[in-house]
C-alpha atoms as a PDB file:
ATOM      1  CA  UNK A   1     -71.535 -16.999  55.702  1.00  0.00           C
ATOM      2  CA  UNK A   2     -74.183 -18.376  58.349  1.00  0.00           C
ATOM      3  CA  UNK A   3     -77.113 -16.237  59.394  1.00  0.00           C
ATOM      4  CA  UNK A   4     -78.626 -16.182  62.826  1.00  0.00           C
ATOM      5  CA  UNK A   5     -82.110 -15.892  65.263  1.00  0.00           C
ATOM      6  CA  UNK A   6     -81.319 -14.768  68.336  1.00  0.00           C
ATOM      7  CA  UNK A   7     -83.055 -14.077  71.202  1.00  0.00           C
ATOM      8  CA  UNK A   8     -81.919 -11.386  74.103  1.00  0.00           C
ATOM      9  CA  UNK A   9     -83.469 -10.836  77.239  1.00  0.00           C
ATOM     10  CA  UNK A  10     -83.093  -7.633  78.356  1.00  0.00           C
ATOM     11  CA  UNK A  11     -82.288  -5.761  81.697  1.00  0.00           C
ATOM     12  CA  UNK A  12     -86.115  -5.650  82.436  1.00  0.00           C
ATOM     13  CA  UNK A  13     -86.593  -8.944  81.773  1.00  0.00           C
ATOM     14  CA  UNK A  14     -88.196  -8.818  78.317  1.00  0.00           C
ATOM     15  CA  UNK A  15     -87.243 -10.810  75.066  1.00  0.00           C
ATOM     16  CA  UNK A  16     -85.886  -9.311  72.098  1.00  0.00           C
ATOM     17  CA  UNK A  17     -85.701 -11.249  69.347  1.00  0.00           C
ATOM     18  CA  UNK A  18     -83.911 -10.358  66.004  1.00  0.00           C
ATOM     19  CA  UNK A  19     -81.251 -11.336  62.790  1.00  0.00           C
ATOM     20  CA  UNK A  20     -77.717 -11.126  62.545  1.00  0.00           C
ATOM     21  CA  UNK A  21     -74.559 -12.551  60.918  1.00  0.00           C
ATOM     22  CA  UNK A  22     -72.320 -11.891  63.722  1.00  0.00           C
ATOM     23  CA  UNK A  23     -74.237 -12.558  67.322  1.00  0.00           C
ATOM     24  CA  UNK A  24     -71.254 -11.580  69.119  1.00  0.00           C
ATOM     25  CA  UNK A  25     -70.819  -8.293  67.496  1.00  0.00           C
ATOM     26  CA  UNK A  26     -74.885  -7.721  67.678  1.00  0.00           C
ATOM     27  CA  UNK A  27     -74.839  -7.923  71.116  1.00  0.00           C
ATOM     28  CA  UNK A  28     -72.248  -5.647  72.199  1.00  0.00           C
ATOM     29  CA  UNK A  29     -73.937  -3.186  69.725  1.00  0.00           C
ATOM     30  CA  UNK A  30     -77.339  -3.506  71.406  1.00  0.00           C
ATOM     31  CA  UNK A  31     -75.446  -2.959  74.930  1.00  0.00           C
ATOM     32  CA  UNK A  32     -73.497   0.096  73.697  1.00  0.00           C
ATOM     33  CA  UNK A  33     -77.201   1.521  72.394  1.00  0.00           C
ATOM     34  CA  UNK A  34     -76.449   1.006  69.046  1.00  0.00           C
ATOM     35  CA  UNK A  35     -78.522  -1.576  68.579  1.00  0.00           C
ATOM     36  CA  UNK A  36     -82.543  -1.979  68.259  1.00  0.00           C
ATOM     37  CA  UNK A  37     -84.382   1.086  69.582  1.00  0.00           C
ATOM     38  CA  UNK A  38     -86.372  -1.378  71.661  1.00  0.00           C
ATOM     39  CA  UNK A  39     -83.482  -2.608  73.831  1.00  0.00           C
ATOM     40  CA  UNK A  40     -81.915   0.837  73.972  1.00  0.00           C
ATOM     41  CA  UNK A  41     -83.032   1.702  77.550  1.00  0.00           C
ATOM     42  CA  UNK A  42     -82.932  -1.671  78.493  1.00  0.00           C
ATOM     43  CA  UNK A  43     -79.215  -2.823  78.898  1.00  0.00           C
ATOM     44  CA  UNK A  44     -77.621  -4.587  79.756  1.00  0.00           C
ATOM     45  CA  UNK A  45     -78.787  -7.365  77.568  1.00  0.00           C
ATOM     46  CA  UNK A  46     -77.845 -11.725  77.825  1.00  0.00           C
ATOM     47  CA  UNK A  47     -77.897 -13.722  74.493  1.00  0.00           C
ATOM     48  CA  UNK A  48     -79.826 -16.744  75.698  1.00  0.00           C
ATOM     49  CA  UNK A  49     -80.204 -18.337  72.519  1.00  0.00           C
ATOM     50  CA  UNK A  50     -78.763 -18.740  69.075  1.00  0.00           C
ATOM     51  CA  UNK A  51     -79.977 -20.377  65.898  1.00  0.00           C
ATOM     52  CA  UNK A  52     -77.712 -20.892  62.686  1.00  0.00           C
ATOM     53  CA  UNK A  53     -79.178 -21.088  59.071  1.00  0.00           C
ATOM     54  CA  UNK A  54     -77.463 -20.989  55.825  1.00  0.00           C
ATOM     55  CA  UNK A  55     -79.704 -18.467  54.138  1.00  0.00           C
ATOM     56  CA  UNK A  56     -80.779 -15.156  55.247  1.00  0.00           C
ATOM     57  CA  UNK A  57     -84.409 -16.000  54.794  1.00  0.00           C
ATOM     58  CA  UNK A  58     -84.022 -18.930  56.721  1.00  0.00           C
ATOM     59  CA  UNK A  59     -83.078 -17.083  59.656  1.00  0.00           C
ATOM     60  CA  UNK A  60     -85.634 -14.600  59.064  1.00  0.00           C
ATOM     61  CA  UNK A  61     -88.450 -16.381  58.288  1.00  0.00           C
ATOM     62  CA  UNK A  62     -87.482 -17.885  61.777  1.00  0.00           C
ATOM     63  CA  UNK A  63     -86.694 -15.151  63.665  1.00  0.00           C
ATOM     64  CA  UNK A  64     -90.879 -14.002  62.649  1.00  0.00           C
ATOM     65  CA  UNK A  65     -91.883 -17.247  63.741  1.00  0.00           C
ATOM     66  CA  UNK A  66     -89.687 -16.731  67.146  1.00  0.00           C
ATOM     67  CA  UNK A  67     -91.298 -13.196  67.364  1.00  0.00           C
ATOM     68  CA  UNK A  68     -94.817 -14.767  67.485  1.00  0.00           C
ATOM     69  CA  UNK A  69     -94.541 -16.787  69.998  1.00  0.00           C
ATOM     70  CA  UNK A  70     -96.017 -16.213  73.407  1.00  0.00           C
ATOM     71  CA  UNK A  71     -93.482 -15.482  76.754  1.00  0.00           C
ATOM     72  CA  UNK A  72     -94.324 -18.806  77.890  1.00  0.00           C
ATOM     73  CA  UNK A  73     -93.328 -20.572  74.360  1.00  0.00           C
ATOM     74  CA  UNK A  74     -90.154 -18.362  74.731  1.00  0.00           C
ATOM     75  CA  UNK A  75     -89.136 -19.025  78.086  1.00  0.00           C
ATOM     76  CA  UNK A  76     -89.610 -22.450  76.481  1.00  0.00           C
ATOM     77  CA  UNK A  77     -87.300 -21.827  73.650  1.00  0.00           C
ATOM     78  CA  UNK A  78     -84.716 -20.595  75.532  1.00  0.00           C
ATOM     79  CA  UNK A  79     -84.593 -23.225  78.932  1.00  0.00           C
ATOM     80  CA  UNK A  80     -84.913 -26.174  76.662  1.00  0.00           C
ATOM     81  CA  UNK A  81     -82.436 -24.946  73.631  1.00  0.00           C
END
């Protein structure tokens, strides 16, 4: 099973950034509110970028470092893959 970081941007133009094993499915529950509380309110949201790891703590000791990053670093992230 692979884990994922993702990052969203959101309706408002915001980033969310979170964990999943299934980006597809995470996304679709995040637009149907039944995702984060912080993008409910905020749909509908783009997946506009993806990482894989093989271990869960992997992808979330990524998805923290993701989270710490400034809007600039993430606009980064997300134009240059």
């Amino acid at each position: 099973m692979s884990h994922y970081a993702y990052v969203l941007v959101c309706a408002d133009d915001t980033f969310y950034t979170g964990y999943t094993t299934d980006p597809e499915r995470r996304v679709a529950e995040h637009d149907a509110g039944e995702g984060a509380k912080y993008t409910r309110g905020r749909t509908p949201v783009e997946l506009v970028h993806v990482e894989s790891f093989d271990t869960k703590s992997a992808a979330m000791s990524r998805e923290y470092e993701i989270k710490q990053l400034s809007r600039a670093a993430k606009e980064r992230l997300v134009r240059e893959g």
